[in-house]
C-alpha atoms as a PDB file:
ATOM      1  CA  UNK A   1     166.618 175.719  94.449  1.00  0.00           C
ATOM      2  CA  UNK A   2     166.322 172.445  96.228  1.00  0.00           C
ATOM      3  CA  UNK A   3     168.240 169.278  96.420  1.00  0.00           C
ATOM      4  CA  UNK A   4     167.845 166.908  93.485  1.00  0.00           C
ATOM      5  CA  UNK A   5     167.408 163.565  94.790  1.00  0.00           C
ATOM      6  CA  UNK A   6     167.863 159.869  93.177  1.00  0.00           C
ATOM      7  CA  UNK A   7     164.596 157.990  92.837  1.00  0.00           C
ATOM      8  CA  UNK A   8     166.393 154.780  92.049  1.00  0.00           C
ATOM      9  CA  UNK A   9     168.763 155.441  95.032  1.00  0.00           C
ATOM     10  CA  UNK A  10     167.312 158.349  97.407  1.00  0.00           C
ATOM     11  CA  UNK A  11     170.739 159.983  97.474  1.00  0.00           C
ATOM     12  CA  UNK A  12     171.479 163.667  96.674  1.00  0.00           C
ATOM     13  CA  UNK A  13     172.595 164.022  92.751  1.00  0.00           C
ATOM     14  CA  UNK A  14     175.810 166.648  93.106  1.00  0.00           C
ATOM     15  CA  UNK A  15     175.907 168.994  90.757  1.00  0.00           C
ATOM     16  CA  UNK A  16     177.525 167.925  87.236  1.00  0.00           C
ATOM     17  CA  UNK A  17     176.684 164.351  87.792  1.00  0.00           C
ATOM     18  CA  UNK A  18     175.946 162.401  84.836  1.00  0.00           C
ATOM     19  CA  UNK A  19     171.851 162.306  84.479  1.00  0.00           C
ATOM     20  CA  UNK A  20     169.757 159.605  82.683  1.00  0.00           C
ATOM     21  CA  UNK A  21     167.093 161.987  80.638  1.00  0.00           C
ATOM     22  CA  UNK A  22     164.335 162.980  82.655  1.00  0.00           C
ATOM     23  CA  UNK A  23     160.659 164.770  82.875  1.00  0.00           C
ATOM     24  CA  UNK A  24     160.148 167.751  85.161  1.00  0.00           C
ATOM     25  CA  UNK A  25     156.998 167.991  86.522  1.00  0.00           C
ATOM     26  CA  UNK A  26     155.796 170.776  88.050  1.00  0.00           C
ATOM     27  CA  UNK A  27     152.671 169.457  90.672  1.00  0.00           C
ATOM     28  CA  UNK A  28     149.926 171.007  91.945  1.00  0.00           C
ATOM     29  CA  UNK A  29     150.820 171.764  95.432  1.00  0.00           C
ATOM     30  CA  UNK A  30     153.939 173.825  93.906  1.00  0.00           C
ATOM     31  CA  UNK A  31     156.670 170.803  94.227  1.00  0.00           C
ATOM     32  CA  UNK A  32     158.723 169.970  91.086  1.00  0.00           C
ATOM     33  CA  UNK A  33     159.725 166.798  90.487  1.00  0.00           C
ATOM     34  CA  UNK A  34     162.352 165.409  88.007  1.00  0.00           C
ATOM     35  CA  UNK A  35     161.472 162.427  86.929  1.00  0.00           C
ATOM     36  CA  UNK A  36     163.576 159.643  84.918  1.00  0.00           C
ATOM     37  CA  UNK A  37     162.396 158.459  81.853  1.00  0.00           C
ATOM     38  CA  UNK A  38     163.362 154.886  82.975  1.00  0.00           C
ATOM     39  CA  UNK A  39     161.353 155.405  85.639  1.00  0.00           C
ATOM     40  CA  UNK A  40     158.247 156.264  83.773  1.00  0.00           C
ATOM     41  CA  UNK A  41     158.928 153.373  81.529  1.00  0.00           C
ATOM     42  CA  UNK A  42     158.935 150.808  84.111  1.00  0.00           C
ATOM     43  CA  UNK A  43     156.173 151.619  85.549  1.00  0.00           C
ATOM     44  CA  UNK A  44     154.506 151.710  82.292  1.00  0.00           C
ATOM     45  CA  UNK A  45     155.143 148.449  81.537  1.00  0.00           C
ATOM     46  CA  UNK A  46     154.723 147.145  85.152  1.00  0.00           C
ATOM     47  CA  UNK A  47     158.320 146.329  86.334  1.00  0.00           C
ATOM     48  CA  UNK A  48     157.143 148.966  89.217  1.00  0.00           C
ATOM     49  CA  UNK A  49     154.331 150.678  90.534  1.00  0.00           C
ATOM     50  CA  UNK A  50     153.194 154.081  90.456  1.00  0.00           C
ATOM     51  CA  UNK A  51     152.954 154.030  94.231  1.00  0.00           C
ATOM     52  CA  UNK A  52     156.389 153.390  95.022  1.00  0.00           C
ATOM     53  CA  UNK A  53     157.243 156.832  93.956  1.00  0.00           C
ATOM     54  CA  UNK A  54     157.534 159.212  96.689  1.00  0.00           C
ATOM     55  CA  UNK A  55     154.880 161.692  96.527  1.00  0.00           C
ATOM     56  CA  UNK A  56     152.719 159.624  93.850  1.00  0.00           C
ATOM     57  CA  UNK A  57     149.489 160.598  94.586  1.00  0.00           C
ATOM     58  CA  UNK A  58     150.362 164.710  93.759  1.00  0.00           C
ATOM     59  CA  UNK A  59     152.071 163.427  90.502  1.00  0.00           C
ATOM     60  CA  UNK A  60     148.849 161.644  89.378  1.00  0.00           C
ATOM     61  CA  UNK A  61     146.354 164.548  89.862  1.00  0.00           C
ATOM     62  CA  UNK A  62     148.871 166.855  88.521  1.00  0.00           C
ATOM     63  CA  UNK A  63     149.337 164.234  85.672  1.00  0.00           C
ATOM     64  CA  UNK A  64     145.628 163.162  85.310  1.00  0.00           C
ATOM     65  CA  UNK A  65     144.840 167.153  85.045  1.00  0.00           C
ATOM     66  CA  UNK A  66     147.398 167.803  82.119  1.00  0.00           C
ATOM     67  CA  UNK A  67     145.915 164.866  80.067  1.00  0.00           C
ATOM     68  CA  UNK A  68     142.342 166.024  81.017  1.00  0.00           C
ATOM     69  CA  UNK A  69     143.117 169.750  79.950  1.00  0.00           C
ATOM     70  CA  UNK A  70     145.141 168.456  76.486  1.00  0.00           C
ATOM     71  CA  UNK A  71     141.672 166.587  76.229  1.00  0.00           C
ATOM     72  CA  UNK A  72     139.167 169.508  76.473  1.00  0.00           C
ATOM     73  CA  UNK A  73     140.917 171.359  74.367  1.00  0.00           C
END
C-alpha cells in the first residue's frame, strides 16, 4: 500500500494519526485517492479550487464518469 499523504499539508499521515473523515476515490488510471471531506466542501463552496488538488484533472473524469453512469442508469 502506498503512503497516505496530507492535502492540506503534503506531509506523510503515520499510521494511527487522527483523520478528519474522508472519500476514497478510486481514479481511472488505477490511483486512489483519499480525499477530506473539508476539502470537498471548500471547494464546493469556492474557498478553493478544484485545480489546486494534486492530480485534479484524473479526479474529475473519474468523478464526472461516476455521476454520468449513476445518470444513465
Amino acid at each position: 500500500m502506498g503512503e497516505i499523504i496530507d492535502i492540506k499539508t503534503g506531509q506523510v499521515v503515520k499510521a494511527g494519526e487522527q483523520q478528519d473523515p474522508h472519500m476514497n476515490l478510486h481514479t481511472l488510471d488505477n490511483k486512489v485517492h483519499c480525499i477530506p471531506i473539508s476539502c470537498l466542501v471548500d471547494i464546493i463552496t469556492g474557498k478553493t479550487k478544484l485545480t489546486d488538488m494534486d492530480d485534479w484533472e484524473m479526479i474529475a473524469r473519474t468523478a464526472l464518469s461516476i455521476v454520468l453512469a449513476e445518470a444513465s442508469k
